[in-house]
Structure formats: structure tokens, C-alpha cells
N, C-alpha and C. Protein backbone atom coordinates (compact mmCIF):
# COMPACT_ATOMS: atom_id res chain seq x y z
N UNK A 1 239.18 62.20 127.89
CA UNK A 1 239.51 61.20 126.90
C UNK A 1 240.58 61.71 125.95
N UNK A 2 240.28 63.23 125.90
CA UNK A 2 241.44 63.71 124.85
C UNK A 2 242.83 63.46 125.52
N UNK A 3 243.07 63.96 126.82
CA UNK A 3 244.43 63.81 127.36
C UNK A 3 244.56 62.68 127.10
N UNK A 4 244.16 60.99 127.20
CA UNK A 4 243.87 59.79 127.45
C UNK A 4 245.14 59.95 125.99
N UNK A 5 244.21 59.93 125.03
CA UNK A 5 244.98 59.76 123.76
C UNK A 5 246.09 60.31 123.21
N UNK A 6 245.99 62.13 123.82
CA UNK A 6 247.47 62.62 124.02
C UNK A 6 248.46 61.58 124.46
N UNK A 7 248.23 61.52 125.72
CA UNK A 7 249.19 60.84 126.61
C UNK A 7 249.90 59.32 125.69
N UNK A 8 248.62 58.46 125.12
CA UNK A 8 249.27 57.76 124.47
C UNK A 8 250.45 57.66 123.10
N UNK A 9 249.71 58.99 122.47
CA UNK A 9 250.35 59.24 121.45
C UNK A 9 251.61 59.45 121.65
N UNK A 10 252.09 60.25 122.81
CA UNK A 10 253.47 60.93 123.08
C UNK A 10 254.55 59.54 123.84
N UNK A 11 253.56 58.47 124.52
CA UNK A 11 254.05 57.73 125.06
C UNK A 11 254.58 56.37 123.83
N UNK A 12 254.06 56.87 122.61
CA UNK A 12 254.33 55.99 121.43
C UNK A 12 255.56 56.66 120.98
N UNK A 13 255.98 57.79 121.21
CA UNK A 13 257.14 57.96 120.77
C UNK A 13 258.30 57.84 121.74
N UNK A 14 258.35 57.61 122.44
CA UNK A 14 259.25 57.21 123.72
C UNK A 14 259.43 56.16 123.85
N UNK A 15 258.32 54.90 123.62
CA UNK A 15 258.55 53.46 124.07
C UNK A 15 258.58 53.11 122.45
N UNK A 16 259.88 51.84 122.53
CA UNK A 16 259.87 51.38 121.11
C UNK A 16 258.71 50.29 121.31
N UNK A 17 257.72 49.98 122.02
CA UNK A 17 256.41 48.98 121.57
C UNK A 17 255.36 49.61 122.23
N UNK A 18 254.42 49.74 121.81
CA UNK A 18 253.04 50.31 122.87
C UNK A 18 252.54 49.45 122.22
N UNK A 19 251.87 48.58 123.30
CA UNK A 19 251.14 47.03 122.96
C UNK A 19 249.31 47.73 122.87
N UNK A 20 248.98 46.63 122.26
CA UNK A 20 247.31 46.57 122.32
C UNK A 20 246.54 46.19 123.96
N UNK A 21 247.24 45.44 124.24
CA UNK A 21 247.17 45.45 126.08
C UNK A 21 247.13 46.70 126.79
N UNK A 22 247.81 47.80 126.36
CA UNK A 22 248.08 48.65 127.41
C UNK A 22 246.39 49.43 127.30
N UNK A 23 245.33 49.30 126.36
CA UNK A 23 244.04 50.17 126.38
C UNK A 23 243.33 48.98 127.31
N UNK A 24 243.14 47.63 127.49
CA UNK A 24 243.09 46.54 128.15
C UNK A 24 243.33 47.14 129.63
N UNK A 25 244.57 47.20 129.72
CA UNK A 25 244.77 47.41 131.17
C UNK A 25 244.75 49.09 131.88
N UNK A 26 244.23 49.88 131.15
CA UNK A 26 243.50 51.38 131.55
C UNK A 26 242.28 50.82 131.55
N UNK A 27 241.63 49.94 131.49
CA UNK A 27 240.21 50.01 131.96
C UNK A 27 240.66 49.46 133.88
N UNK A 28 241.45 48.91 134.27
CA UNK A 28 241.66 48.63 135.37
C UNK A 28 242.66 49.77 135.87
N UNK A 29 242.91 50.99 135.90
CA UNK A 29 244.10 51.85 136.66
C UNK A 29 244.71 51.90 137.72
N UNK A 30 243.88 50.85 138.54
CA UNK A 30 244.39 50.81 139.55
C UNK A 30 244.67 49.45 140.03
N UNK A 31 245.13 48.98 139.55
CA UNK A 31 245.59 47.62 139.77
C UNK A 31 246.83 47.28 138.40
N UNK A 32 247.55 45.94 138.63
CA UNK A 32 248.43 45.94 138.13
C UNK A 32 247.89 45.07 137.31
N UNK A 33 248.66 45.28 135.71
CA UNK A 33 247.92 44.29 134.57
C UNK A 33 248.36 42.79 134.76
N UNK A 34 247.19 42.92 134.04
CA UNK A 34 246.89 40.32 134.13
C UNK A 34 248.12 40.00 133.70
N UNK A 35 248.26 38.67 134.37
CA UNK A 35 249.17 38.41 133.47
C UNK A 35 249.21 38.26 131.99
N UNK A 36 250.14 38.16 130.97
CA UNK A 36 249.59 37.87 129.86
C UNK A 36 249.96 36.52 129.68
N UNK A 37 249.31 35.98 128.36
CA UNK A 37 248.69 34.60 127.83
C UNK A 37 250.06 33.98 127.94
N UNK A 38 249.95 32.82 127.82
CA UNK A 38 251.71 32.09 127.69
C UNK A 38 251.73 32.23 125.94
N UNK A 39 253.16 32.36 125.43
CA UNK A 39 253.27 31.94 124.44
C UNK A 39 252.74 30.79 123.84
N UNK A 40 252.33 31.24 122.48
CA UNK A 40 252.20 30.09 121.72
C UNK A 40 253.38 29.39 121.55
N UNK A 41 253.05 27.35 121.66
CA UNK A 41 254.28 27.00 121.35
C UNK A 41 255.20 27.56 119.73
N UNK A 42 254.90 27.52 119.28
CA UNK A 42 255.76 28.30 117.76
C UNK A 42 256.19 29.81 118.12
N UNK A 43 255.82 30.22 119.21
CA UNK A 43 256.74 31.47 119.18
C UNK A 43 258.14 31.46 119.76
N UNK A 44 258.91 31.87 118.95
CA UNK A 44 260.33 32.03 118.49
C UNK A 44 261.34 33.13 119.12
N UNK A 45 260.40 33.68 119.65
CA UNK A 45 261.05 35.15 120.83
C UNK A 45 261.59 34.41 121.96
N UNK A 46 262.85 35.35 121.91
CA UNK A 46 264.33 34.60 122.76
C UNK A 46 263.68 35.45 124.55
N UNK A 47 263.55 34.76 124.96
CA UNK A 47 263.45 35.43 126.56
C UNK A 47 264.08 37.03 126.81
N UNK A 48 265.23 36.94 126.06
CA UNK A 48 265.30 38.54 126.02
C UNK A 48 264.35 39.92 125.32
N UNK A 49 264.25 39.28 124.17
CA UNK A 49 262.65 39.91 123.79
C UNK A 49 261.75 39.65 124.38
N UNK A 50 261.13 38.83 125.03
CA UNK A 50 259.84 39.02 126.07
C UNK A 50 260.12 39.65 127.06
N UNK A 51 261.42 39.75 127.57
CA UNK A 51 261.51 40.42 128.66
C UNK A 51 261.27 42.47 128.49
N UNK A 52 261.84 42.36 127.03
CA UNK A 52 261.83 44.11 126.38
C UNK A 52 260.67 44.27 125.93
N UNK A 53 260.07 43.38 126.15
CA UNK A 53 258.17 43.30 125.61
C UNK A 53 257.66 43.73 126.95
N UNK A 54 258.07 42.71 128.03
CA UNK A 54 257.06 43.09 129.13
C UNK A 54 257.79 44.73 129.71
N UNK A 55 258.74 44.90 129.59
CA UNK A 55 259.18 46.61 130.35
C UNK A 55 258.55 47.34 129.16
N UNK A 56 258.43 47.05 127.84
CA UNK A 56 257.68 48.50 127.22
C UNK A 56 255.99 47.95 127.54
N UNK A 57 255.73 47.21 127.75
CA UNK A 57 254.34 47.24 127.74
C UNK A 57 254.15 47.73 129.60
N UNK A 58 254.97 47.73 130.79
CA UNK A 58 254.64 48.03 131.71
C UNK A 58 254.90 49.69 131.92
N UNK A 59 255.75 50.35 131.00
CA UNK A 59 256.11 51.30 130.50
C UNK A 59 254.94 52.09 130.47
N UNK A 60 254.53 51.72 129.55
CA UNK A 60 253.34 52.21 128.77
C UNK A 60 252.15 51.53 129.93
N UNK A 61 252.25 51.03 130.49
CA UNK A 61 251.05 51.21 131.26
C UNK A 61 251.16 52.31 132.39
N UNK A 62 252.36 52.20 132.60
CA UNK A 62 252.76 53.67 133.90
C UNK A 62 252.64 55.22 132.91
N UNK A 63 253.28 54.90 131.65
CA UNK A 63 252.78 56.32 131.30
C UNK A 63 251.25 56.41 131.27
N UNK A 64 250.26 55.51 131.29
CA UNK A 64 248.82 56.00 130.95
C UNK A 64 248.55 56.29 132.40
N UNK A 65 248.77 55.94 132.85
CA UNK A 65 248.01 55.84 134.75
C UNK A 65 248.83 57.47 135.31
N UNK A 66 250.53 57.69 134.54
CA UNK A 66 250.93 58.80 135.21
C UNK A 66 249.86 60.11 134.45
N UNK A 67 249.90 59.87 133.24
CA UNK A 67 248.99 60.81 132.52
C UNK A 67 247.65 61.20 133.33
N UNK A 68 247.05 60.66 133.63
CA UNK A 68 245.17 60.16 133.99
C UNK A 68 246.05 60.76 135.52
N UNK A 69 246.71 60.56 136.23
CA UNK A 69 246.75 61.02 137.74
C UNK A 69 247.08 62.11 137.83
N UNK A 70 248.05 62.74 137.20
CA UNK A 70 248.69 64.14 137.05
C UNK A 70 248.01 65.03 135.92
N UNK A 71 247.11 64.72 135.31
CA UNK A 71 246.42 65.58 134.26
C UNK A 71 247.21 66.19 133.38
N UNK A 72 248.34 65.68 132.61
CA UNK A 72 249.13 65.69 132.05
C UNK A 72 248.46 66.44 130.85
N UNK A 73 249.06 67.49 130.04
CA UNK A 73 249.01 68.36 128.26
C UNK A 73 249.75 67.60 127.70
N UNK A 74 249.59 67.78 126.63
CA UNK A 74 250.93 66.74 125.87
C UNK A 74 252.39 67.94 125.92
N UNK A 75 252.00 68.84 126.38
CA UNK A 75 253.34 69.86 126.38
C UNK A 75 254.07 69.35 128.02
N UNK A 76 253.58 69.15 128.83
CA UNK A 76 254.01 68.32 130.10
C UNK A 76 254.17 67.06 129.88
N UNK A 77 254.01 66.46 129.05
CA UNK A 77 254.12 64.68 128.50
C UNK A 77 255.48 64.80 127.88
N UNK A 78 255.01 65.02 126.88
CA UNK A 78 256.60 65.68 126.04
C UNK A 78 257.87 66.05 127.09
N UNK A 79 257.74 66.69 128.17
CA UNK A 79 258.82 66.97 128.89
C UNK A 79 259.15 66.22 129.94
N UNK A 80 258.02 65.40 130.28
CA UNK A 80 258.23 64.22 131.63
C UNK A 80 258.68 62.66 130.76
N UNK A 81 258.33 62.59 129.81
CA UNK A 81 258.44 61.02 129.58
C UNK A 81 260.19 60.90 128.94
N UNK A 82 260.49 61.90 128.23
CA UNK A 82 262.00 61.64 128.42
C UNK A 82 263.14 61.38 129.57
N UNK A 83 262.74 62.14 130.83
CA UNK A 83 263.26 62.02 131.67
C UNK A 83 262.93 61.19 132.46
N UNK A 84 262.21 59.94 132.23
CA UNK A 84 261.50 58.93 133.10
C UNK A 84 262.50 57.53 132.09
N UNK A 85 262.48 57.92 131.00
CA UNK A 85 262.89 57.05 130.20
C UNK A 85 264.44 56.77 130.21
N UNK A 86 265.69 58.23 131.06
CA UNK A 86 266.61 58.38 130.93
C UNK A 86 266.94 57.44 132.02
N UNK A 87 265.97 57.26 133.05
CA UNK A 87 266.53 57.40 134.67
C UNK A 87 265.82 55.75 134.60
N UNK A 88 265.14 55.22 133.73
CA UNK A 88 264.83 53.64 133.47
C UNK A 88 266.16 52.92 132.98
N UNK A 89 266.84 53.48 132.10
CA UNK A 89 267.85 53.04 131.76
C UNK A 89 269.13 52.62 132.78
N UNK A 90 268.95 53.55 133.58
CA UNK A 90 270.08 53.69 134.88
C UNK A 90 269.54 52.76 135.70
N UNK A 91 268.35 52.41 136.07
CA UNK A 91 267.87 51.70 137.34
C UNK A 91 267.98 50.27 136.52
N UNK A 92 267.30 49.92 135.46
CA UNK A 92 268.22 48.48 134.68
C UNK A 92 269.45 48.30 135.24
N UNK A 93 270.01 48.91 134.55
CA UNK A 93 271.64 49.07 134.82
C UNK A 93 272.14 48.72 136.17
N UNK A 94 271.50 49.47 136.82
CA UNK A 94 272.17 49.26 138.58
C UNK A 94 271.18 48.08 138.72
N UNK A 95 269.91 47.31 138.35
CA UNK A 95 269.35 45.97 139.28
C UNK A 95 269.80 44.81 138.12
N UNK A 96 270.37 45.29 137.21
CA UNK A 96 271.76 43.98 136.40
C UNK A 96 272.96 43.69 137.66
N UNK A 97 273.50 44.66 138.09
CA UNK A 97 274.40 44.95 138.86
C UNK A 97 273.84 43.94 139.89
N UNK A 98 272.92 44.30 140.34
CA UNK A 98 272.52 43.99 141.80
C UNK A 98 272.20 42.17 141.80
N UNK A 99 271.62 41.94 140.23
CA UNK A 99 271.81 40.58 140.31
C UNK A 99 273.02 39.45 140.34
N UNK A 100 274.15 40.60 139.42
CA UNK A 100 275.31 39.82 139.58
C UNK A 100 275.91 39.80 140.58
N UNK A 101 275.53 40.40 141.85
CA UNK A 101 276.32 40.86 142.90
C UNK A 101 275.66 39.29 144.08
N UNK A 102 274.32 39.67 143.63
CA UNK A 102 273.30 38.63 144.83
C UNK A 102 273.74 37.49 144.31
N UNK A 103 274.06 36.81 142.85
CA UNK A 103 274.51 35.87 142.69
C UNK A 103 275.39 35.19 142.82
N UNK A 104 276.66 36.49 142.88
CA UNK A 104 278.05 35.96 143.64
C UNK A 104 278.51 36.25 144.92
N UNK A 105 277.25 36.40 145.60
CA UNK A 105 277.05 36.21 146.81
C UNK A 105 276.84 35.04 147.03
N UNK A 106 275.78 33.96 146.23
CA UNK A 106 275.37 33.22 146.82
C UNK A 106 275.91 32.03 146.42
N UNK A 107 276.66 32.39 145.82
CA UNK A 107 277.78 31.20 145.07
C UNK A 107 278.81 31.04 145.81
N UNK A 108 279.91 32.34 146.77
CA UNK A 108 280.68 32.18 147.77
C UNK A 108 280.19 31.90 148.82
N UNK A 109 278.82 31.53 149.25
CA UNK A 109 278.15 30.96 150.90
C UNK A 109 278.14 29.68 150.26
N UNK A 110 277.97 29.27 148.91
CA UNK A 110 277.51 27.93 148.61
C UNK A 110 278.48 27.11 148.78
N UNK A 111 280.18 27.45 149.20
CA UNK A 111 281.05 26.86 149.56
C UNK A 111 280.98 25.98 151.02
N UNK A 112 282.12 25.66 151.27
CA UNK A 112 282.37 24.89 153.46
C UNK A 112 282.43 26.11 154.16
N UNK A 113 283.57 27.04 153.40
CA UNK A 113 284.68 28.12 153.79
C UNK A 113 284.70 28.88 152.93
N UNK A 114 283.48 29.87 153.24
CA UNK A 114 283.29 31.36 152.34
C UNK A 114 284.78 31.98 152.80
N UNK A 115 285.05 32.37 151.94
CA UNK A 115 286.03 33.85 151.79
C UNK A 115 285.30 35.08 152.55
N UNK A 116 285.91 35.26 153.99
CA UNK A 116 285.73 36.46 154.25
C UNK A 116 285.84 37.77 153.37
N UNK A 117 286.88 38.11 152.75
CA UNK A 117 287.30 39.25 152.04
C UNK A 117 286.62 39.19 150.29
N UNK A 118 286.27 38.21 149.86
CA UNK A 118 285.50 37.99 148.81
C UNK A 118 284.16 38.68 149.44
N UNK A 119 283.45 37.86 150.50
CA UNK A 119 282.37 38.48 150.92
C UNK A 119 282.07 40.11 151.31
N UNK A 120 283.21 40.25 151.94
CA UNK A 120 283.43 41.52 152.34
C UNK A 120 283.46 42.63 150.89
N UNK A 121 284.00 42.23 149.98
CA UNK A 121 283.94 43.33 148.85
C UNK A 121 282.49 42.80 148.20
N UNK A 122 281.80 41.68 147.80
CA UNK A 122 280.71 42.23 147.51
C UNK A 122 279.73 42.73 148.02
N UNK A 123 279.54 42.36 149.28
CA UNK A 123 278.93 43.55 150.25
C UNK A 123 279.24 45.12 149.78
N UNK A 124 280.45 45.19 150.12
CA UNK A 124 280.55 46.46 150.15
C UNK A 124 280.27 46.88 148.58
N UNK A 125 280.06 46.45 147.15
CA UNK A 125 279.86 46.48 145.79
C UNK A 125 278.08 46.45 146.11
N UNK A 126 277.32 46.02 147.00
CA UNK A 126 275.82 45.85 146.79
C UNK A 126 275.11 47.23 147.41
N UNK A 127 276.19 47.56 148.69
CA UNK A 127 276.18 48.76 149.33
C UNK A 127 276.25 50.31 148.49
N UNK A 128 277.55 50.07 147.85
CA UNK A 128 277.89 51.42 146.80
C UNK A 128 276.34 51.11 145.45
N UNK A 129 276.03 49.94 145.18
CA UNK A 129 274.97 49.99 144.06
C UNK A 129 273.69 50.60 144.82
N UNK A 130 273.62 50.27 145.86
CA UNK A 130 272.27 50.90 147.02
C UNK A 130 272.32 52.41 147.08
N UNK A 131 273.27 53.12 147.24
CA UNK A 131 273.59 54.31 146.92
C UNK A 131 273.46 54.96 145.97
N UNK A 132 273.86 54.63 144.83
CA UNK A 132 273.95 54.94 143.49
C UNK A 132 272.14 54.94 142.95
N UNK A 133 271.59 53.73 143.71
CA UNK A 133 270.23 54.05 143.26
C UNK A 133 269.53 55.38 144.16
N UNK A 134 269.82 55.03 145.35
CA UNK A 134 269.11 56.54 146.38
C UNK A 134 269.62 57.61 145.33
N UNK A 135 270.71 57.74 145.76
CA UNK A 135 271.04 58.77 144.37
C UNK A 135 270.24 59.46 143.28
N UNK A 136 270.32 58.47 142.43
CA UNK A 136 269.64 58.52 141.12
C UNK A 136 268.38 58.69 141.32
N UNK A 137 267.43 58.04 142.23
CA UNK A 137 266.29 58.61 142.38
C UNK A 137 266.11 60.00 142.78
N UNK A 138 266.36 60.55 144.26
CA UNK A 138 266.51 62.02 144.26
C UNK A 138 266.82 62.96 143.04
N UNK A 139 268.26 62.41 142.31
CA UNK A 139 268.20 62.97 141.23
C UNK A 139 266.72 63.63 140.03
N UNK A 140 266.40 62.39 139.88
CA UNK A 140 265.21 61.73 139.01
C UNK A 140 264.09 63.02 139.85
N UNK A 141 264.11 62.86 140.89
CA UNK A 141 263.06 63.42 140.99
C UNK A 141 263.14 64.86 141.47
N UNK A 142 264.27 65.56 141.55
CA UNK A 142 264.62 67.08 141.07
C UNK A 142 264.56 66.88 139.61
N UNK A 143 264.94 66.23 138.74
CA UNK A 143 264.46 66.57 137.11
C UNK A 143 263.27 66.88 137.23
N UNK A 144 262.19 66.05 137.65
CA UNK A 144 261.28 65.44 137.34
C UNK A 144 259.88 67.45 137.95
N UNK A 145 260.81 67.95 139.04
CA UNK A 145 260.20 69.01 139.60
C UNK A 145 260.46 70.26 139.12
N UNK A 146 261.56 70.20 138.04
CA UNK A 146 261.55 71.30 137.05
C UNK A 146 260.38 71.19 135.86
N UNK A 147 259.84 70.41 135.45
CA UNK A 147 258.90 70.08 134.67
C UNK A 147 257.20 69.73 135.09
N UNK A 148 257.25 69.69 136.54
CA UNK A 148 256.02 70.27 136.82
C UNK A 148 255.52 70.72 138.24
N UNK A 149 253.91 70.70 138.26
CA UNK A 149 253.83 72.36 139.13
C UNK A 149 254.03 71.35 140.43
N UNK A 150 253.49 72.12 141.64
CA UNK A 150 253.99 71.35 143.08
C UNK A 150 252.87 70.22 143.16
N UNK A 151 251.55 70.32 142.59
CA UNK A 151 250.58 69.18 142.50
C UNK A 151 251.04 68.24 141.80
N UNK A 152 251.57 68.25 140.79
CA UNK A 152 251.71 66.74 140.33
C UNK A 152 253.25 66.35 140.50
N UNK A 153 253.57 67.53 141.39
CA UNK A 153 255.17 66.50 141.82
C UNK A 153 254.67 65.69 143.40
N UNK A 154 253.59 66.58 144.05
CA UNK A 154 253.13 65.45 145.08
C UNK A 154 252.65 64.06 144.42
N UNK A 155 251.77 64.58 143.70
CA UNK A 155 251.18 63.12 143.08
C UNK A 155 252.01 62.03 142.54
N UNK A 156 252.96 62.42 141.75
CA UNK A 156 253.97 61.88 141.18
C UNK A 156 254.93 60.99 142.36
N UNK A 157 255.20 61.87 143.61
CA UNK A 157 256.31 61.32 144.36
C UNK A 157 255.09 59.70 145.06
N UNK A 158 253.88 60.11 145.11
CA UNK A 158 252.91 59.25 145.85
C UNK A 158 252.82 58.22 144.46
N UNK A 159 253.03 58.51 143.60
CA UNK A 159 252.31 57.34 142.44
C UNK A 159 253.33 56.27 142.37
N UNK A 160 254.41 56.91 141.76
CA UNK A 160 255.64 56.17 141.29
C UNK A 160 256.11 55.01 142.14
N UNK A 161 256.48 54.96 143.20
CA UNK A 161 256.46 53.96 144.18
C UNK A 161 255.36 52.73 144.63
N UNK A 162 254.24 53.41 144.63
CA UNK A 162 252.67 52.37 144.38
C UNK A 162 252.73 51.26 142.74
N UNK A 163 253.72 52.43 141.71
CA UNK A 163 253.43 51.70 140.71
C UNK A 163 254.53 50.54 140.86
N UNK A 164 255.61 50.88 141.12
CA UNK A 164 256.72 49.87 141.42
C UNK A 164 255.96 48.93 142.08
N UNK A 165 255.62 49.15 143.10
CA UNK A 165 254.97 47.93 144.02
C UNK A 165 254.03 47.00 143.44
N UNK A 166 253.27 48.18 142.32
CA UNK A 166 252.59 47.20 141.59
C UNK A 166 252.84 46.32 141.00
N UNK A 167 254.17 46.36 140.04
CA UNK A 167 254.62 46.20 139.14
C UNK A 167 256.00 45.02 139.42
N UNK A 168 256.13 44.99 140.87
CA UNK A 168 256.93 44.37 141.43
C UNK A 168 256.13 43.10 141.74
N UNK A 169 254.96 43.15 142.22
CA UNK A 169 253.74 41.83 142.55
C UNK A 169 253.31 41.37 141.62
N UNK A 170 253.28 42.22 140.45
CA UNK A 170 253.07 41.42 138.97
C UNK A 170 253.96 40.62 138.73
N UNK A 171 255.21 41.07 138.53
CA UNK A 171 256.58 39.92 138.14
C UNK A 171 256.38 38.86 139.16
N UNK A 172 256.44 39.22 141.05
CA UNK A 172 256.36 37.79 141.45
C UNK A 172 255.00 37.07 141.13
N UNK A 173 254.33 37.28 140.92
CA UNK A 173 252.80 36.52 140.73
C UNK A 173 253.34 35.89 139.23
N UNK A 174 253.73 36.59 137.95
CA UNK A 174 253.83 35.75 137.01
C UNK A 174 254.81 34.95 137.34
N UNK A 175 256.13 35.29 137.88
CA UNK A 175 256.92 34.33 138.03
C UNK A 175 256.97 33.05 139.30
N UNK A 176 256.01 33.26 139.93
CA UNK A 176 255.42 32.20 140.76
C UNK A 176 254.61 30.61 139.72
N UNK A 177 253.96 31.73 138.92
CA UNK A 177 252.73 31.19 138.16
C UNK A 177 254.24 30.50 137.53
N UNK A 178 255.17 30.70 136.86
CA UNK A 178 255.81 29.82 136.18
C UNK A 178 256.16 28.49 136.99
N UNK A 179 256.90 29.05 137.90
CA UNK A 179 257.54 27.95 138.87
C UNK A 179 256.50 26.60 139.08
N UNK A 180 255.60 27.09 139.62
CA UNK A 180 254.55 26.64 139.88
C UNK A 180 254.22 25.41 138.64
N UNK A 181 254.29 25.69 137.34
CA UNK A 181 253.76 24.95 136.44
C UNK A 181 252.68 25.47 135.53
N UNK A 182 252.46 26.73 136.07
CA UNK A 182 251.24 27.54 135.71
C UNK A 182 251.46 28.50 134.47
């Protein structure tokens, strides 16, 4: 329980929100958190703030679950959550990219008579962003093996990807639930 609270504490200084949800969704660790409530109509938060709401609150749910799997000190917290936080910034960055790319993709098919050579360079622009992420991950995760022992870089290489997946079925499930009417 002590690491529990370490882990949070250190993960409060890294994420600019650690929600009241995130002790909510450590009682479930292994599963991905509920959706949350719809806004009240009177709330005034621009979609871009909910959106920096839901990455620090999913944030902070991956730091509690990485803590609790890897048996994290706060002297190993302290040195992993910066470098998780550096390499979040970059993967934003490159799946901004990746949306403007899929979108003007699908805007030159939405023509009679796509532009071969239009098509042809954003391909090849979705290709170099595909790279850039392989990249950056390997990267990410030589940082990530200077800072700890060979057990929790196995665990780590096995978690991180499960959590994406998690975290990836959450967004489509809420964003189904929108479409939907839900």
C-alpha cells in the first residue's frame, strides 16, 4: 500500500491532473477504466480540455498499474515517469501527424480522379511517420532499460502494449457509445 501511494504521489508531479477516478479505477487493474459520466449540460470545457483530462487521467492510471506490476521505490518512479512522459509527447505528435495524413488521404480518394502523385507522397509521409514511431519506441525503451533491473524491463516491455490495447478499446467503446447516441 505504501508503494501504492508512493507511486501516486510521484505520479502527481509529472501529470498536470491526477483525477479522483484514478483510486476508482486501481480497484479494477486489470481492465480498462469505465467510461466516465457525460458532462453536465453547464459544463463549459472546450473538447480540447476533455480531451487533456482524459490523457492525464489515463496517464495516471498507467502510472498506478506500472507501479503495482514492476514494484516500483519512489527512487525508480522518479526516474521512469519522466521518461514515459518525454516519449508521450512525441507519440501525440506523430498520431496528430498521422491524422492529418489519413485525412488527406481520404479527401484525395473522395474525388472521380485521385492524384496519383498527391497520393503517392502521402503514403510515402504515413510511411516515414510509421518509422519515426518504431523508432521512438525502441528508443523509449533503451531509456527506459537504463533505469531498471532486467525484471521490470521484461514486465514493462509485456505491460505497456496490453495497456495501449487497453486504452485503445476504451476510446473505441466511448467513442462508439457517442456515435451511437449513448
Amino acid at each position: 500500500m505504501r508503494r501504492l501511494v508512493a507511486g501516486l504521489a510521484i505520479v502527481s508531479n509529472f501529470a498536470s491532473v491526477v483525477v479522483g477516478e484514478a483510486a476508482a479505477w486501481a480497484q479494477a487493474p486489470h481492465r480498462p477504466p469505465a467510461a466516465a459520466p457525460a458532462a453536465p449540460s453547464g459544463d463549459r470545457r472546450s473538447s480540447d480540455q476533455l480531451r487533456k483530462e482524459v490523457l492525464e487521467r489515463m496517464r495516471a492510471l498507467r502510472a498506478w498499474r506500472i507501479v503495482e506490476e514492476l514494484k516500483l521505490d519512489e527512487k525508480a518512479s522518479a526516474r521512469l515517469f519522466p521518461i514515459l512522459a518525454k516519449y508521450d509527447e512525441q507519440e501525440l505528435a506523430l498520431a496528430s501527424e498521422r491524422r492529418d495524413i489519413a485525412r488527406e488521404l481520404r479527401t484525395l480518394l473522395a474525388v472521380p480522379h485521385p492524384d496519383d502523385a498527391k497520393l503517392t507522397g502521402a503514403i510515402n509521409r504515413m510511411l516515414a511517420n510509421r518509422a519515426k514511431r518504431h523508432a521512438f519506441k525502441d528508443e523509449r525503451i533503451q531509456e527506459l532499460r537504463k533505469v531498471l533491473t532486467p525484471v521490470q524491463q521484461a514486465k514493462l516491455v509485456l505491460l505497456l502494449p496490453q495497456l495501449e490495447r487497453e486504452f485503445a478499446q476504451f476510446i473505441r467503446d466511448v467513442a462508439g457509445q457517442r456515435d451511437d447516441g449513448g
